[in-house]
PDB file of N, CA and C in Angstrom:
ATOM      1  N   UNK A   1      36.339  15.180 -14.283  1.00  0.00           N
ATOM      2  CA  UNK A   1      35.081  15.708 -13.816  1.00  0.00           C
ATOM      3  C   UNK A   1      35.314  17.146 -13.345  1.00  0.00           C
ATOM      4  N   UNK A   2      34.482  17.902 -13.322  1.00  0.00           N
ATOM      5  CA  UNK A   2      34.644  19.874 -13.377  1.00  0.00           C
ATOM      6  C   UNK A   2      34.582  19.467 -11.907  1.00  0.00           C
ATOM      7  N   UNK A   3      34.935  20.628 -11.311  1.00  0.00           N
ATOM      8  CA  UNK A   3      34.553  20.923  -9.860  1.00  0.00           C
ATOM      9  C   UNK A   3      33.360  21.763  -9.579  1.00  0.00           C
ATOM     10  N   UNK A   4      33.166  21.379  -8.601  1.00  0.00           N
ATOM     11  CA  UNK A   4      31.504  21.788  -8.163  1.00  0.00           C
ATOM     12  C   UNK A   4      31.882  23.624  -7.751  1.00  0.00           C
ATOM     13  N   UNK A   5      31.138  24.625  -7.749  1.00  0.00           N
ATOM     14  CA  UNK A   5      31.142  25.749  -8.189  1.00  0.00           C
ATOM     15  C   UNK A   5      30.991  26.172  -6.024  1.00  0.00           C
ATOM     16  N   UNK A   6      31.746  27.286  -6.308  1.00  0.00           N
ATOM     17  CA  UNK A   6      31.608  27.302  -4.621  1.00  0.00           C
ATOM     18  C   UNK A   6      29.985  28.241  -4.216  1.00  0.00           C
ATOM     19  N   UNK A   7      30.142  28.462  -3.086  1.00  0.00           N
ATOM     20  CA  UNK A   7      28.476  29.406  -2.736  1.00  0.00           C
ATOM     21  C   UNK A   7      29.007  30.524  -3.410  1.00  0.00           C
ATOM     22  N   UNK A   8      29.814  31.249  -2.989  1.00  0.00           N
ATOM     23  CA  UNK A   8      30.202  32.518  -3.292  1.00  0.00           C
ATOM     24  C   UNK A   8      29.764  32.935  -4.840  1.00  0.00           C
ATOM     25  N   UNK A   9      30.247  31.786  -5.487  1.00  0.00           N
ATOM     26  CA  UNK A   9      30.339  31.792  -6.762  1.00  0.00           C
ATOM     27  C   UNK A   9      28.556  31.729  -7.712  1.00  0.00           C
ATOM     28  N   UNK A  10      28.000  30.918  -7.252  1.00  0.00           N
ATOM     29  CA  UNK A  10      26.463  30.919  -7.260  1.00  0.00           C
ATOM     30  C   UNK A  10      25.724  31.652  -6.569  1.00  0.00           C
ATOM     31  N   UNK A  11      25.949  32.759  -5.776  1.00  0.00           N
ATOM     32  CA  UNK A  11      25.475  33.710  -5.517  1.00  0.00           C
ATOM     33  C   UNK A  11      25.955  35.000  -6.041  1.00  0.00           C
ATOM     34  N   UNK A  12      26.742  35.091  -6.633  1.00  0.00           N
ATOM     35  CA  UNK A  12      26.890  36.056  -8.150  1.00  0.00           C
ATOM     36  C   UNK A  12      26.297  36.040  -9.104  1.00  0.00           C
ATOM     37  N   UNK A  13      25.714  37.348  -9.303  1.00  0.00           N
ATOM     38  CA  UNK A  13      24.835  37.573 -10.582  1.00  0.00           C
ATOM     39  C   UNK A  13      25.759  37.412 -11.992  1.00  0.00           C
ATOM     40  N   UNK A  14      24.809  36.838 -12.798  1.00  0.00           N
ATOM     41  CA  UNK A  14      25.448  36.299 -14.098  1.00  0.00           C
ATOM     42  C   UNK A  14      25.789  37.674 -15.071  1.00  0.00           C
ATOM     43  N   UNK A  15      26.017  38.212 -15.417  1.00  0.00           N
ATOM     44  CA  UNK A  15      26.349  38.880 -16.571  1.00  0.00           C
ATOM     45  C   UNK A  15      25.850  38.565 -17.823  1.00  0.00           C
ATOM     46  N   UNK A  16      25.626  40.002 -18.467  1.00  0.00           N
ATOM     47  CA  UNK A  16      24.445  39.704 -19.917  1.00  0.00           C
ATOM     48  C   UNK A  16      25.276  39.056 -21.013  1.00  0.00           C
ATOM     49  N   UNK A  17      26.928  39.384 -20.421  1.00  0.00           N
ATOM     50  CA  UNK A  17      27.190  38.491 -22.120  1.00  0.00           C
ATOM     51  C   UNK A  17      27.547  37.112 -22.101  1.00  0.00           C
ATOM     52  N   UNK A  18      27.860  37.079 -20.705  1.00  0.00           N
ATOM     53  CA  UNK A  18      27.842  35.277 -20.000  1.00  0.00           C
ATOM     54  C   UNK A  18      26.540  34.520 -20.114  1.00  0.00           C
ATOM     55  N   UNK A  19      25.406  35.238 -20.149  1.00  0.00           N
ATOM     56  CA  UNK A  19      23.980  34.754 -20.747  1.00  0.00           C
ATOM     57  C   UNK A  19      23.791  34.273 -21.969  1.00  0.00           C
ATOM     58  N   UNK A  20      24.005  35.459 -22.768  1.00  0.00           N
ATOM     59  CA  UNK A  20      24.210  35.461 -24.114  1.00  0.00           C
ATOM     60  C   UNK A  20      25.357  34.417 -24.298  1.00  0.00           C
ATOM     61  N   UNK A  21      26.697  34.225 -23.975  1.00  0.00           N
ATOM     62  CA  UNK A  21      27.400  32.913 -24.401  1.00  0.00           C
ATOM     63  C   UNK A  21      26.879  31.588 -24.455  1.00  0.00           C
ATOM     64  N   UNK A  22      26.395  31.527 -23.091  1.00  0.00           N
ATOM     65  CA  UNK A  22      25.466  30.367 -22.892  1.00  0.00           C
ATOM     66  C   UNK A  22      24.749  30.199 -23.649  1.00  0.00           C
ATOM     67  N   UNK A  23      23.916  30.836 -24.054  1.00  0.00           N
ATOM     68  CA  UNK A  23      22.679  30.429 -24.621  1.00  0.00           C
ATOM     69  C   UNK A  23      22.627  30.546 -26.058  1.00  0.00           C
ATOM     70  N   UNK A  24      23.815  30.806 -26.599  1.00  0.00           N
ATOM     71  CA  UNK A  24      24.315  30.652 -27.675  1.00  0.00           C
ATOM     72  C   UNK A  24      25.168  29.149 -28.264  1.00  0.00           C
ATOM     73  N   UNK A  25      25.509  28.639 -27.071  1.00  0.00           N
ATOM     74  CA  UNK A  25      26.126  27.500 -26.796  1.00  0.00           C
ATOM     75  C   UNK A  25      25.173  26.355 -26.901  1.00  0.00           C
ATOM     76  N   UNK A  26      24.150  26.729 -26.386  1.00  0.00           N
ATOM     77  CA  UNK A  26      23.114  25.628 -26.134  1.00  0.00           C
ATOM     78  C   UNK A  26      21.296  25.744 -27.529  1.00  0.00           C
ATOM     79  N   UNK A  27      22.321  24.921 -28.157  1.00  0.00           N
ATOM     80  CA  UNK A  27      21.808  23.986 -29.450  1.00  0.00           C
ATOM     81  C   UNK A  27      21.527  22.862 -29.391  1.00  0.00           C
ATOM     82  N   UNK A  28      20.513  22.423 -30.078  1.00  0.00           N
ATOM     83  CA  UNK A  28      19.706  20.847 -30.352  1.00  0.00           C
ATOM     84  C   UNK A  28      20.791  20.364 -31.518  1.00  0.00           C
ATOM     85  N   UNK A  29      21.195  19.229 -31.196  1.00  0.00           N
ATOM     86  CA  UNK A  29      21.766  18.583 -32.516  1.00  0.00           C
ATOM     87  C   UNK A  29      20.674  18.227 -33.621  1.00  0.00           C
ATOM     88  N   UNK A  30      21.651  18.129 -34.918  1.00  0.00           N
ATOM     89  CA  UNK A  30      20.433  17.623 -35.515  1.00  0.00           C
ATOM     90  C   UNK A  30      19.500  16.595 -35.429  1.00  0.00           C
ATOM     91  N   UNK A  31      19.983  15.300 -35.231  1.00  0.00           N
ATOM     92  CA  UNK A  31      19.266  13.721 -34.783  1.00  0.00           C
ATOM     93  C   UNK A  31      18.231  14.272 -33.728  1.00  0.00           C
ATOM     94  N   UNK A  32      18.476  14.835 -32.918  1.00  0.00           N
ATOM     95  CA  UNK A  32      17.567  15.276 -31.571  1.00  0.00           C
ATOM     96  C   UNK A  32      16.144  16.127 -32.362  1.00  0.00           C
ATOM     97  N   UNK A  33      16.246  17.160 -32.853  1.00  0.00           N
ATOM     98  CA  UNK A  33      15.536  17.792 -34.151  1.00  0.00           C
ATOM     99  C   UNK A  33      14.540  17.071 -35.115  1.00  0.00           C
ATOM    100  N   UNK A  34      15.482  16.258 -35.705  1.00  0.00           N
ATOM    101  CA  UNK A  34      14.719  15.062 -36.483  1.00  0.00           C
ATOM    102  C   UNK A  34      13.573  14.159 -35.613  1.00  0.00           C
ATOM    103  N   UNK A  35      14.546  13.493 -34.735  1.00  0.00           N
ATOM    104  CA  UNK A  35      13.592  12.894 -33.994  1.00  0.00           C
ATOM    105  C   UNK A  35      12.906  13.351 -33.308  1.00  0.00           C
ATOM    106  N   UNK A  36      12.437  14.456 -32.793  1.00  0.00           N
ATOM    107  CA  UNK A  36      11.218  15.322 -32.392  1.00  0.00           C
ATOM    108  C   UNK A  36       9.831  15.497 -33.288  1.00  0.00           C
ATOM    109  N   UNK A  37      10.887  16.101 -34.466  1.00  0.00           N
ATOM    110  CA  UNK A  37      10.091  16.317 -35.923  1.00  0.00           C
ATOM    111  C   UNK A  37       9.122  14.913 -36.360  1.00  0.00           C
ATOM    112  N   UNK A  38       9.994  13.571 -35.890  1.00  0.00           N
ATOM    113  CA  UNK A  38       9.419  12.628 -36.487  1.00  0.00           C
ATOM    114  C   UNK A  38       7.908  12.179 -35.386  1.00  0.00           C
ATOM    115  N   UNK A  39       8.385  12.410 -34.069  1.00  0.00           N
ATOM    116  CA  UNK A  39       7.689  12.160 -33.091  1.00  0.00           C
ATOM    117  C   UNK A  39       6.348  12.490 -33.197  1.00  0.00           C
ATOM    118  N   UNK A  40       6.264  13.909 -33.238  1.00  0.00           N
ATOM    119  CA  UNK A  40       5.201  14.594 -33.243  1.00  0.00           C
ATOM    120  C   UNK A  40       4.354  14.804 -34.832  1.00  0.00           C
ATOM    121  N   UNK A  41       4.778  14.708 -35.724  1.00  0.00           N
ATOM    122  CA  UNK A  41       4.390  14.488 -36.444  1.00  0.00           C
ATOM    123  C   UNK A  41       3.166  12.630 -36.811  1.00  0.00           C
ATOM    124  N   UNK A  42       4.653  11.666 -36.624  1.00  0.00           N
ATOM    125  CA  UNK A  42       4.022  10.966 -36.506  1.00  0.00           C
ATOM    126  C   UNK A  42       2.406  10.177 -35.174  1.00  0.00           C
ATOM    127  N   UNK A  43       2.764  11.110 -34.318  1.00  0.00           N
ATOM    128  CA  UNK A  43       1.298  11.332 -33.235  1.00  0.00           C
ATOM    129  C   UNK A  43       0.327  12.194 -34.198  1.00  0.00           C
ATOM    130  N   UNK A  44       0.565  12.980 -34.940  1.00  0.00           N
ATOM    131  CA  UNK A  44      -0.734  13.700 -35.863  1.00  0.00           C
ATOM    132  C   UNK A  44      -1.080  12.579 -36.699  1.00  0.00           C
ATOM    133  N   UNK A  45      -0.314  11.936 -37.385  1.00  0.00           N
ATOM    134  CA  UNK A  45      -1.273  10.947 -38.383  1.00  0.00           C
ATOM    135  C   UNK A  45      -1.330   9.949 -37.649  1.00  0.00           C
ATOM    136  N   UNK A  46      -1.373   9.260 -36.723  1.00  0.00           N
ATOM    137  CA  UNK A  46      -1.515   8.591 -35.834  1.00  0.00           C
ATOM    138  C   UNK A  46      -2.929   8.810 -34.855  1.00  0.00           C
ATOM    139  N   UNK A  47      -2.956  10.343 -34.987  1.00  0.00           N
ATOM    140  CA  UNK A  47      -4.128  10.840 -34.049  1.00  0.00           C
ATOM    141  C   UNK A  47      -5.481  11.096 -35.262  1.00  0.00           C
ATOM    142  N   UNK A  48      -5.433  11.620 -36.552  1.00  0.00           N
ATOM    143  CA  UNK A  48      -6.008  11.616 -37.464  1.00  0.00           C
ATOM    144  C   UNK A  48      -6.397   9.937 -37.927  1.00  0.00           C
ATOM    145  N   UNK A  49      -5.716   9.088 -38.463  1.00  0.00           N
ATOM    146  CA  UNK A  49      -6.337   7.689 -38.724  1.00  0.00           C
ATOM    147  C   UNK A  49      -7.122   7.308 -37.638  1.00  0.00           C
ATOM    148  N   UNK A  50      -6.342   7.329 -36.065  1.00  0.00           N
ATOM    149  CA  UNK A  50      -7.170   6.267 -35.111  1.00  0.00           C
ATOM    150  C   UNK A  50      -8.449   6.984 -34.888  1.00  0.00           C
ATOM    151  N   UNK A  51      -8.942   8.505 -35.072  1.00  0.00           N
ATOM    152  CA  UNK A  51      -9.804   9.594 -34.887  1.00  0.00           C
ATOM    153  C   UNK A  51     -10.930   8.957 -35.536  1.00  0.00           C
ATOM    154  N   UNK A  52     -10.417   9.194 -36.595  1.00  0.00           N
ATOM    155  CA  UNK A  52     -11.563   8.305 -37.714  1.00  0.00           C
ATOM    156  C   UNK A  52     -11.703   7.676 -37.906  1.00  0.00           C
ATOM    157  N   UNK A  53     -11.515   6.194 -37.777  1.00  0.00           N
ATOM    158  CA  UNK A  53     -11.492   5.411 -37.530  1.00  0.00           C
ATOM    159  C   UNK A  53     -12.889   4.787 -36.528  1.00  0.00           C
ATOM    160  N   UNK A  54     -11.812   5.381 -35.788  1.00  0.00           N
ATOM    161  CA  UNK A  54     -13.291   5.029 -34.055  1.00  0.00           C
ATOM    162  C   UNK A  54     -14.471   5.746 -34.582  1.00  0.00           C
ATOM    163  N   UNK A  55     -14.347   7.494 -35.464  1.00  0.00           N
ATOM    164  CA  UNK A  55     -15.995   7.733 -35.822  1.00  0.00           C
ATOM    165  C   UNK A  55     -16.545   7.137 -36.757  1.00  0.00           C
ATOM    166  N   UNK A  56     -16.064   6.415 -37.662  1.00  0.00           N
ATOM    167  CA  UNK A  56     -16.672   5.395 -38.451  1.00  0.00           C
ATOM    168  C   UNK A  56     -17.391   4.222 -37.514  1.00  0.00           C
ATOM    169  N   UNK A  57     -16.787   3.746 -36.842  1.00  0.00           N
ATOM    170  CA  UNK A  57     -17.058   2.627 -35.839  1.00  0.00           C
ATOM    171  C   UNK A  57     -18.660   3.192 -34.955  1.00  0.00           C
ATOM    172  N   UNK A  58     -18.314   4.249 -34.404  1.00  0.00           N
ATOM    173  CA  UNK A  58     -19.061   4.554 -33.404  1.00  0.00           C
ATOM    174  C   UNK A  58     -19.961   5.695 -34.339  1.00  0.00           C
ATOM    175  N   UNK A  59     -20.578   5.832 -35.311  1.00  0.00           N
ATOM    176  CA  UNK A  59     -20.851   7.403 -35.768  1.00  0.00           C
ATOM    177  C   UNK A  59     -22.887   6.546 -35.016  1.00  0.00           C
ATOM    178  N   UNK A  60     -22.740   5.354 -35.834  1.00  0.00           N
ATOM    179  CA  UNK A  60     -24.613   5.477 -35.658  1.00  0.00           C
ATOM    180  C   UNK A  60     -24.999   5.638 -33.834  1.00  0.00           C
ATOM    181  N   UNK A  61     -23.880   5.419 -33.111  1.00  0.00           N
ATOM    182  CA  UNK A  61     -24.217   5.505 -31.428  1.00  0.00           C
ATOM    183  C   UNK A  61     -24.167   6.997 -31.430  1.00  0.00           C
ATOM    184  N   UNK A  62     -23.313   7.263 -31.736  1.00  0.00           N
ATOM    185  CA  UNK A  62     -23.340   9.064 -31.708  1.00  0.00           C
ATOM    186  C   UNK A  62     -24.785   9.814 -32.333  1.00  0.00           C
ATOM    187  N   UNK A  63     -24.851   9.883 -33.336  1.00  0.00           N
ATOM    188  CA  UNK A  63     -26.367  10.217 -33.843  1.00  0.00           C
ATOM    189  C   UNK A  63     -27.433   9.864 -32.879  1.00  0.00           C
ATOM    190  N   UNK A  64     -27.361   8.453 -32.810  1.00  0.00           N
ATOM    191  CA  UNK A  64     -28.487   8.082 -32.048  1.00  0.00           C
ATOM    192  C   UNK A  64     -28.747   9.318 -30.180  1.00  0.00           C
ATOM    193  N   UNK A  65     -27.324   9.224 -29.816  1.00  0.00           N
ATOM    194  CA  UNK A  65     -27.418   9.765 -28.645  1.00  0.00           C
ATOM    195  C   UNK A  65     -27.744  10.997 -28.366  1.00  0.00           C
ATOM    196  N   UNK A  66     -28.232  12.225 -29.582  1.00  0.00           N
ATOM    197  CA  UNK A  66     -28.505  13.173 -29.595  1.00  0.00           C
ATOM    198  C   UNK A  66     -27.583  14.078 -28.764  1.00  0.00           C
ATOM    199  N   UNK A  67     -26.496  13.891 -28.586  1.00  0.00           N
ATOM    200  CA  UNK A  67     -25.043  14.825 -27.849  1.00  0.00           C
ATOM    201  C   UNK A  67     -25.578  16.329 -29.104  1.00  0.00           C
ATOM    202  N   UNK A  68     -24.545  17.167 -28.017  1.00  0.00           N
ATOM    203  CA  UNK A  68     -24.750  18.440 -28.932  1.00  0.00           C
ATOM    204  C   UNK A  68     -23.833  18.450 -29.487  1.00  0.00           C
ATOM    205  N   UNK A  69     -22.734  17.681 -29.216  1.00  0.00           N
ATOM    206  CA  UNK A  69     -21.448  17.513 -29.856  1.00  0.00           C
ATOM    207  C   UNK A  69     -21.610  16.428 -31.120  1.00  0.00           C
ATOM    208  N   UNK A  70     -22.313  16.359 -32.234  1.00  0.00           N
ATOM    209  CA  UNK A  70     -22.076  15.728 -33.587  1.00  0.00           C
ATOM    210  C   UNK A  70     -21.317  14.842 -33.768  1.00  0.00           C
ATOM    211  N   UNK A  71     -21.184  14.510 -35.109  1.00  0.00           N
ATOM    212  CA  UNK A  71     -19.947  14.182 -35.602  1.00  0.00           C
ATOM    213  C   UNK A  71     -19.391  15.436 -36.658  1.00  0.00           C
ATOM    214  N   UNK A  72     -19.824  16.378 -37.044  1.00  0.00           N
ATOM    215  CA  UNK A  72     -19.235  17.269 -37.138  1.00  0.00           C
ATOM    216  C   UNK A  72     -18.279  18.102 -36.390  1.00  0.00           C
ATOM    217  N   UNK A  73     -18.653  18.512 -34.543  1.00  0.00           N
ATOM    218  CA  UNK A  73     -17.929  19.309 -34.168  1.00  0.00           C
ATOM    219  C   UNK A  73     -16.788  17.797 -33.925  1.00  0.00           C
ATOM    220  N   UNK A  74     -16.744  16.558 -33.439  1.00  0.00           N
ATOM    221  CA  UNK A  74     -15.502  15.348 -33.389  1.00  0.00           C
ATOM    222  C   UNK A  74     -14.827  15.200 -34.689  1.00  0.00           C
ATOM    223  N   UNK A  75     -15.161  15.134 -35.568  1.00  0.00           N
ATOM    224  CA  UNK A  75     -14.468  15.609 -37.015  1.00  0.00           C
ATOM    225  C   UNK A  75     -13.557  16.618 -36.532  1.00  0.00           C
ATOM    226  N   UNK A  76     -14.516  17.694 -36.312  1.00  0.00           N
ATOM    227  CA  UNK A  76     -13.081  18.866 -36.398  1.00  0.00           C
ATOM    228  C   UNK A  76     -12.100  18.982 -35.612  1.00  0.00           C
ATOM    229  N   UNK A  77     -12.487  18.803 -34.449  1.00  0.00           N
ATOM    230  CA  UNK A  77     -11.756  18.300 -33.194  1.00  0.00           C
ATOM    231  C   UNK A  77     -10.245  17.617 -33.695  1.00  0.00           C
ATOM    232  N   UNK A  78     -10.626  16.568 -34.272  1.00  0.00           N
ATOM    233  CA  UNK A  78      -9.813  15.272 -34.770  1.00  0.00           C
ATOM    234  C   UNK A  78      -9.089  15.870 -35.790  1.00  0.00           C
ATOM    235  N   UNK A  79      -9.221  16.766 -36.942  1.00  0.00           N
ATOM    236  CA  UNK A  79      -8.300  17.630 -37.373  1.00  0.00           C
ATOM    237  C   UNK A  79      -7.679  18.717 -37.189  1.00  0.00           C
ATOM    238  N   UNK A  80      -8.550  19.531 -35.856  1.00  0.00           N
ATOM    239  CA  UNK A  80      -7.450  20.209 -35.384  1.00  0.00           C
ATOM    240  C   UNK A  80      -5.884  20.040 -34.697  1.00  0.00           C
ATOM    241  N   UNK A  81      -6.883  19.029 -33.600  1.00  0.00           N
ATOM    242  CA  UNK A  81      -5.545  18.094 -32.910  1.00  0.00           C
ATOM    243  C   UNK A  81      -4.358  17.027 -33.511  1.00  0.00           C
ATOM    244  N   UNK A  82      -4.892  16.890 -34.781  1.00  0.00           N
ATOM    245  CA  UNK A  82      -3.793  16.665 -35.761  1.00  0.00           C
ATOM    246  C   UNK A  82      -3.459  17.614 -36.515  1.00  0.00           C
ATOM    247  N   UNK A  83      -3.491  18.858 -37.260  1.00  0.00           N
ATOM    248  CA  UNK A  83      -2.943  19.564 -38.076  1.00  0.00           C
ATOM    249  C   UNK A  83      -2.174  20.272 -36.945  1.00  0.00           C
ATOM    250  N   UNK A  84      -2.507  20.753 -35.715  1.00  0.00           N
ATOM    251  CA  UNK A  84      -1.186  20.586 -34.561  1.00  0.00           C
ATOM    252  C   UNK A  84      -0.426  20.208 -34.201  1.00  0.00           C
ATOM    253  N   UNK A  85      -0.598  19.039 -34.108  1.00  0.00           N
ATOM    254  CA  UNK A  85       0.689  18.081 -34.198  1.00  0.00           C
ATOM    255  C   UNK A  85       1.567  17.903 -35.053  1.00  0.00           C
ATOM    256  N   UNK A  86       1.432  17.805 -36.180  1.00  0.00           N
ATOM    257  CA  UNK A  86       2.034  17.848 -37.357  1.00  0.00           C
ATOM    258  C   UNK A  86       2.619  19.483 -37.604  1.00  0.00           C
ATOM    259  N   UNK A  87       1.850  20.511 -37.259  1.00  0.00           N
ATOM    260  CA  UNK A  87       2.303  22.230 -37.229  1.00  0.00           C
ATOM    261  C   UNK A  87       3.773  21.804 -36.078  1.00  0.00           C
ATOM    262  N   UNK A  88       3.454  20.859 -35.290  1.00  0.00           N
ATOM    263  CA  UNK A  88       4.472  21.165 -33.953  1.00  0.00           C
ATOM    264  C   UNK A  88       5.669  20.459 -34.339  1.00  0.00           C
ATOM    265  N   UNK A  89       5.562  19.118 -35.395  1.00  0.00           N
ATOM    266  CA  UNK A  89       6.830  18.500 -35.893  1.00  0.00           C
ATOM    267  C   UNK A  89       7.592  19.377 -37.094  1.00  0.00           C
ATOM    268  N   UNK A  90       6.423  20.015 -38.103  1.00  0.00           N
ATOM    269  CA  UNK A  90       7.632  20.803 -38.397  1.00  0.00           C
ATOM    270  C   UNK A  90       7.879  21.788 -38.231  1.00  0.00           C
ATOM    271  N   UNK A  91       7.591  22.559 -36.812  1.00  0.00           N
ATOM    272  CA  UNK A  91       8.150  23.472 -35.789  1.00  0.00           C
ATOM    273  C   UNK A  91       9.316  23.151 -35.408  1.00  0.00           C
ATOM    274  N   UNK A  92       9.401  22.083 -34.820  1.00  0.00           N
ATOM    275  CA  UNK A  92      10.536  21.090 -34.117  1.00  0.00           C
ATOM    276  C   UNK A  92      11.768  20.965 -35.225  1.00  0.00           C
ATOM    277  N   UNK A  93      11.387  20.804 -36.443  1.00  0.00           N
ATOM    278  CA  UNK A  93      12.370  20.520 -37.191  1.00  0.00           C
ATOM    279  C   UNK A  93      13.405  21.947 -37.378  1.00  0.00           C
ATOM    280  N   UNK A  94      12.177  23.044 -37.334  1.00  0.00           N
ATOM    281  CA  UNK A  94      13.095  24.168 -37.811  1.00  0.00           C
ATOM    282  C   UNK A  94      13.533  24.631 -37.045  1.00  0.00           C
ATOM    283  N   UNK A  95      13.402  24.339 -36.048  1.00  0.00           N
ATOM    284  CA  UNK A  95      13.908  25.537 -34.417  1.00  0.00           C
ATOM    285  C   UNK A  95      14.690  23.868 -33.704  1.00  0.00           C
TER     286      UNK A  95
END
């Protein structure tokens, strides 16, 4: 086990290339990557089927209720918040 870092020592300012090492050091494995990629992705088609789904179910209560919100603007809604999700898994994959 490392030893714990003294005060002295944590109250020293870091240095730019001790930053730069670090943070050069600190990488996502791939599995971690993947499974992000799969995560979020799979919440977009997950969020797209159950979306539509429920507006099929519910569209004649909606009409009826005269909302200013449609089923047009919940449509889009429902594909934005999925073509995001899915933008964010294969974000995840590449970074």
């Amino acid at each position: 086990m490392p030893s714990q870092p003294s005060v002295q020592e944590l109250q020293q300012p870091t240095s730019v290339k001790d930053a730069l090492a670090l943070q050069q050091r600190d990488y996502d494995c791939t599995s971690c990557r993947v499974m992000g990629s799969v995560v979020f992705t799979g919440m977009g088609i997950y969020s797209y089927a159950s979306g539509m789904r429920q507006l099929r179910e519910r569209e004649r209560e909606i009409l009826r209720s005269g909302s200013r919100f449609g089923l047009g603007a919940r449509k889009g809604a429902i594909y934005a918040l999925s073509a995001s999700l899915v933008g964010l898994g294969v974000y995840r994959l590449q970074n």
